[in-house]
N, C-alpha and C. Protein backbone atom coordinates (compact mmCIF):
# COMPACT_ATOMS: atom_id res chain seq x y z
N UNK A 1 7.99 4.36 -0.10
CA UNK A 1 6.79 3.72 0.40
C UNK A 1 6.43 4.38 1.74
N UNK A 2 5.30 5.12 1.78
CA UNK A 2 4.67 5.55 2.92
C UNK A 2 4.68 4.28 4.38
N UNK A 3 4.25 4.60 4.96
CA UNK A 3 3.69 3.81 6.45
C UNK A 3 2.49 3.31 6.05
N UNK A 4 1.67 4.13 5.56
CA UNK A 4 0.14 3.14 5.11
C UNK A 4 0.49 2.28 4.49
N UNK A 5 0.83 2.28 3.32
CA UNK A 5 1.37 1.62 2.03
C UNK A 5 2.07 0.44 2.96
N UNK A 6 3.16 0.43 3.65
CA UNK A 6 3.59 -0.65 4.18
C UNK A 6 2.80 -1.43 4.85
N UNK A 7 1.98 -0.63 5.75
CA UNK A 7 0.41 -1.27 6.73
C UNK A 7 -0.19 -2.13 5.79
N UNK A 8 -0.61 -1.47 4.78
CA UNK A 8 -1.57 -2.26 3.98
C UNK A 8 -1.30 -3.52 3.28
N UNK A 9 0.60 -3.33 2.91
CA UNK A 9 1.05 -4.46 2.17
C UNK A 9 1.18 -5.89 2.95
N UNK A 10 1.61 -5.41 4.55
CA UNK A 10 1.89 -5.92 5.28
C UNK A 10 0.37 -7.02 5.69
N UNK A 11 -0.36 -6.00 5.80
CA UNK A 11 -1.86 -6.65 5.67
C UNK A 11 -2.02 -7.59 4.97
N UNK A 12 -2.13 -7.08 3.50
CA UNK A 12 -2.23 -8.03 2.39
C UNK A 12 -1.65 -9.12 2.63
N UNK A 13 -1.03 -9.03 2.71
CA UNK A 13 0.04 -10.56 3.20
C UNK A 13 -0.22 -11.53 4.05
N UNK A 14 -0.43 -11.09 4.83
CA UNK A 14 -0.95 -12.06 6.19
C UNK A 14 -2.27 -12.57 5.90
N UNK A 15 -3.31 -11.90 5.28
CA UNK A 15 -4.77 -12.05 4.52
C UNK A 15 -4.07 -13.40 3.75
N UNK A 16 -3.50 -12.99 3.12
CA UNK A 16 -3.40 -14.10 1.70
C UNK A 16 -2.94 -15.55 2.44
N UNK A 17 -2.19 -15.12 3.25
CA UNK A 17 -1.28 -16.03 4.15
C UNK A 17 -2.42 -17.21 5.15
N UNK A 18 -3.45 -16.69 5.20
CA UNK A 18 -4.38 -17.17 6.27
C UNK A 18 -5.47 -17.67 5.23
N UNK A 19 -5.71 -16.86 3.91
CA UNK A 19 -6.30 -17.62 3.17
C UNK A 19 -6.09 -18.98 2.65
N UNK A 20 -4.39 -19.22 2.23
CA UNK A 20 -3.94 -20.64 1.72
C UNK A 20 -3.79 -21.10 3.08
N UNK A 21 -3.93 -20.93 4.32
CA UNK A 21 -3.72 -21.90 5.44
C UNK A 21 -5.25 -22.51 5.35
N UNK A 22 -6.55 -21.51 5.61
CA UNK A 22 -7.94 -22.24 5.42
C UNK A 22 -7.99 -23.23 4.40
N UNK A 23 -7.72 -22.91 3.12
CA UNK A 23 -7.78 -23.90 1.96
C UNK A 23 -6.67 -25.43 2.62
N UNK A 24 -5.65 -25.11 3.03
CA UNK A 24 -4.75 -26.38 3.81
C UNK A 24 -5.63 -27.17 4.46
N UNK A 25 -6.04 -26.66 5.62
CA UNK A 25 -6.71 -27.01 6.78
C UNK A 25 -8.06 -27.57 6.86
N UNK A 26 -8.63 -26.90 5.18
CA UNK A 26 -10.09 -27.44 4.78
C UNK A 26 -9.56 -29.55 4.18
N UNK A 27 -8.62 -29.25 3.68
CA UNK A 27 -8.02 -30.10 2.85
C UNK A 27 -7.60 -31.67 3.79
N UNK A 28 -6.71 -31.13 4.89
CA UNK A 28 -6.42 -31.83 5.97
C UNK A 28 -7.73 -32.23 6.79
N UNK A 29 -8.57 -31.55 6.74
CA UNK A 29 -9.36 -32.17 8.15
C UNK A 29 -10.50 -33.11 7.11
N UNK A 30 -10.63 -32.64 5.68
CA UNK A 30 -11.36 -33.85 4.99
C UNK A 30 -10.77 -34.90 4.93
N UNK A 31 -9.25 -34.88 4.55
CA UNK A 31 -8.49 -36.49 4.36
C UNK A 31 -8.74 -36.83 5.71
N UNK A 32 -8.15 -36.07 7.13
CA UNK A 32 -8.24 -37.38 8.26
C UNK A 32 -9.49 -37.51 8.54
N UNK A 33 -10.63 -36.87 8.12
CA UNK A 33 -12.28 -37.58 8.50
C UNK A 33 -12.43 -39.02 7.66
N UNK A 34 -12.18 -38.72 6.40
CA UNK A 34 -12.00 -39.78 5.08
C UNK A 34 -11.88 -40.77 6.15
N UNK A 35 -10.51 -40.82 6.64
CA UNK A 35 -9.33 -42.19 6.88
C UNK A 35 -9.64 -42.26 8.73
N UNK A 36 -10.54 -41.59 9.14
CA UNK A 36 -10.34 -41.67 10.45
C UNK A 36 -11.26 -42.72 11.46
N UNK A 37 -11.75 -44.02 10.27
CA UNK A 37 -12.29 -44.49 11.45
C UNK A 37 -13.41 -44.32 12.45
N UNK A 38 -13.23 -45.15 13.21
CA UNK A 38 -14.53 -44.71 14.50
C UNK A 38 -13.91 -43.88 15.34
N UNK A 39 -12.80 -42.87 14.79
CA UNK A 39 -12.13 -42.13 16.00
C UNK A 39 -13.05 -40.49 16.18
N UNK A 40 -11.80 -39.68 16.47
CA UNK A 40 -12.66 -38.13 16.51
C UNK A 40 -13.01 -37.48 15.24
N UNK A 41 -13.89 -36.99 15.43
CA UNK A 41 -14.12 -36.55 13.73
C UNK A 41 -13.53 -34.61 14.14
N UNK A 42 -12.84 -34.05 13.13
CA UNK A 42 -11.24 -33.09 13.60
C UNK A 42 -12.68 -32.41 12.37
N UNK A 43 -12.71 -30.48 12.97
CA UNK A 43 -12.61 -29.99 12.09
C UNK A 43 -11.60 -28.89 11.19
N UNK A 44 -12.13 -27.49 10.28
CA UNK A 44 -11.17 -27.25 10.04
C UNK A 44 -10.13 -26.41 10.83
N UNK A 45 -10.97 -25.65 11.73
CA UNK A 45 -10.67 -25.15 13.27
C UNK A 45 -9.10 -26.03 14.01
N UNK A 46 -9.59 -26.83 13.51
CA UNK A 46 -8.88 -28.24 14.38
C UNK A 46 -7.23 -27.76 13.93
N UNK A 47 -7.11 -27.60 12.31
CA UNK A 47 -5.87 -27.02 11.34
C UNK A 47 -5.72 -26.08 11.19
N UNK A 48 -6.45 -25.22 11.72
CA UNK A 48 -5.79 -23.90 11.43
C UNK A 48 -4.83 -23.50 12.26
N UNK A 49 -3.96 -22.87 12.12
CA UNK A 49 -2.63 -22.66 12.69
C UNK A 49 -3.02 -20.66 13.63
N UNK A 50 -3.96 -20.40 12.91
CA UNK A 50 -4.12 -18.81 13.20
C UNK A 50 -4.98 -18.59 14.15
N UNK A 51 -5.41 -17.80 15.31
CA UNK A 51 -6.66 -17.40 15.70
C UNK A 51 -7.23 -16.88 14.69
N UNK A 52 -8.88 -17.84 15.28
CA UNK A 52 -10.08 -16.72 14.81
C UNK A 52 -10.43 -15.68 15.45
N UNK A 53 -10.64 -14.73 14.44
CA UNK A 53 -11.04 -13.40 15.16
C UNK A 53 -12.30 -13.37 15.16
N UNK A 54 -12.71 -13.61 16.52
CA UNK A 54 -14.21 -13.65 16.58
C UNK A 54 -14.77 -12.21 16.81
N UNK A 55 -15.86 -11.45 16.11
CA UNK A 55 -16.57 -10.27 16.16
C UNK A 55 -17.33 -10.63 17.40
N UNK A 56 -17.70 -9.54 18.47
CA UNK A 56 -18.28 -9.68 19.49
C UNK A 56 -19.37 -8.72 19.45
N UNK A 57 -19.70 -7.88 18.07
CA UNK A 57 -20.59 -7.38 17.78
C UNK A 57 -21.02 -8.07 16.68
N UNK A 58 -22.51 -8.39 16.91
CA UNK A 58 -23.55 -8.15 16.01
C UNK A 58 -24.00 -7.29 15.41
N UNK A 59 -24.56 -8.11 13.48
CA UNK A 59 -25.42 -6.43 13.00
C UNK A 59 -26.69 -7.03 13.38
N UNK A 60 -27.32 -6.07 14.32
CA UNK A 60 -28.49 -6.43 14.69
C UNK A 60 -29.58 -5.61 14.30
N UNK A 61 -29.31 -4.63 13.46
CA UNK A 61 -30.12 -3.56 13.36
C UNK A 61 -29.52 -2.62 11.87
N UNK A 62 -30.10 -2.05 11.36
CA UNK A 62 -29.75 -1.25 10.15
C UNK A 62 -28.71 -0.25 10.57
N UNK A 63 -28.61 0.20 11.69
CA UNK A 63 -27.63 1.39 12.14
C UNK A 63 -26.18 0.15 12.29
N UNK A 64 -26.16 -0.82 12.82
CA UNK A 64 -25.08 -1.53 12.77
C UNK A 64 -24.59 -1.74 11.52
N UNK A 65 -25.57 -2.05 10.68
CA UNK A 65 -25.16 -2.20 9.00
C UNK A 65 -24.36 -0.83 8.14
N UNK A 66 -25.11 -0.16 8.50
CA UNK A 66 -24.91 1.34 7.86
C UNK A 66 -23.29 1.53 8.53
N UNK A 67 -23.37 1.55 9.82
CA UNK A 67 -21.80 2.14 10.56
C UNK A 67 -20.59 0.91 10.18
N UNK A 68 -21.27 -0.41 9.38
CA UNK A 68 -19.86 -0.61 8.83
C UNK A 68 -19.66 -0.58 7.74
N UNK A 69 -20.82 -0.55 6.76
CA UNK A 69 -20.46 0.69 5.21
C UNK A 69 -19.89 1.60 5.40
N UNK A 70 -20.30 2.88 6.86
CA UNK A 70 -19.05 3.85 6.65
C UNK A 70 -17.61 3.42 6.73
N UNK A 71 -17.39 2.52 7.66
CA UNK A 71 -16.22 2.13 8.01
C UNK A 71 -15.20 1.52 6.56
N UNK A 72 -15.98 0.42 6.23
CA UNK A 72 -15.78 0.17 4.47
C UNK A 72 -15.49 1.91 3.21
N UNK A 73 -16.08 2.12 3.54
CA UNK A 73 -15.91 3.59 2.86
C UNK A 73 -15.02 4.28 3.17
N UNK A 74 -14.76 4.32 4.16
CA UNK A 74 -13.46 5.10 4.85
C UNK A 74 -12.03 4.34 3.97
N UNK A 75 -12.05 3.16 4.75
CA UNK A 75 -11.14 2.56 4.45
C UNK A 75 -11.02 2.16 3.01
N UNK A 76 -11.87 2.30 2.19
CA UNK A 76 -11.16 2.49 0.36
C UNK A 76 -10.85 3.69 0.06
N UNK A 77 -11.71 5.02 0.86
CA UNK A 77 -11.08 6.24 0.72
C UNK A 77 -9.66 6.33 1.08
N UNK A 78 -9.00 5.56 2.21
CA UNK A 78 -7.92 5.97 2.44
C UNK A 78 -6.67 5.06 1.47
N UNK A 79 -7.45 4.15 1.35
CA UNK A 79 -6.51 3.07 0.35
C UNK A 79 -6.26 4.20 -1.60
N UNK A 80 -7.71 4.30 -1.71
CA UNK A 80 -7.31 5.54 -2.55
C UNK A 80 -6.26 6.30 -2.69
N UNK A 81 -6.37 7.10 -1.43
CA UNK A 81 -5.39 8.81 -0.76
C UNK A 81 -4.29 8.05 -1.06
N UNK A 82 -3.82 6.80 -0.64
CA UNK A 82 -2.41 5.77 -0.52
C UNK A 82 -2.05 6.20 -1.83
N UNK A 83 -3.02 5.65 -3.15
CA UNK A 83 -2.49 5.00 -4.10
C UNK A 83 -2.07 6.15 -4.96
N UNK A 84 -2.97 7.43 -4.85
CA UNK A 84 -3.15 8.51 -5.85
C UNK A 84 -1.45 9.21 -5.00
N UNK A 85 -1.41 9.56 -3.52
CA UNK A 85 0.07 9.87 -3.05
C UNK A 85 1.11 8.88 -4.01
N UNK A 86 0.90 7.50 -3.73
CA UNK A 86 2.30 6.77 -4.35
C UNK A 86 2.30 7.18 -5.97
N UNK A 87 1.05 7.40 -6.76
CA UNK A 87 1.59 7.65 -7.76
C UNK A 87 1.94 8.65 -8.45
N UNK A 88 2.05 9.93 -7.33
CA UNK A 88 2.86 11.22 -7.60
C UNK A 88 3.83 11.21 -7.26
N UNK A 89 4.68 10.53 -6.07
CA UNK A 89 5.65 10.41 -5.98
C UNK A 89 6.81 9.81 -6.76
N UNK A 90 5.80 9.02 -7.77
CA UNK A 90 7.02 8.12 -8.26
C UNK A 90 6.93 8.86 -9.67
């Protein structure tokens, strides 16, 4: 297993990992709104266990759009290069 290959798996993981925490946290902050009374109303923010990664760029313009298609492009090209390397090696 390359270094990308580990990057990426390693990635994957934590993605998936933060995905079933949102689905938790969506789950939790509906039951205690349900049951909560005249108290605070909690959202799902409230359960999530992870920072949000907030973007501090806007697409404000077609050149913003376009420069993160390349970026997207890049990055399946290289996920590619990964997959076509691992499967000569093996």
């Amino acid at each position: 297993m390359t270094f990308l290959e580990l990057a990426l798996w390693r990635s994957s993981i934590i993605e998936r990992e933060k995905l079933e925490w949102r689905r938790m946290a969506s789950l939790l902050s509906l039951t205690y709104n349900v049951n909560r009374g005249k108290g605070k109303q909690m959202t799902v923010s409230d359960f999530f266990p992870f920072e949000e990664e907030v973007s501090d760029k806007e697409l404000s313009s077609k050149d913003d759009v376009m420069d993160l298609v390349a970026q997207v492009e890049r990055l399946k090209d290289n996920i590619a290069k990964a997959q076509d390397n691992g499967e000569q090696t093996e």
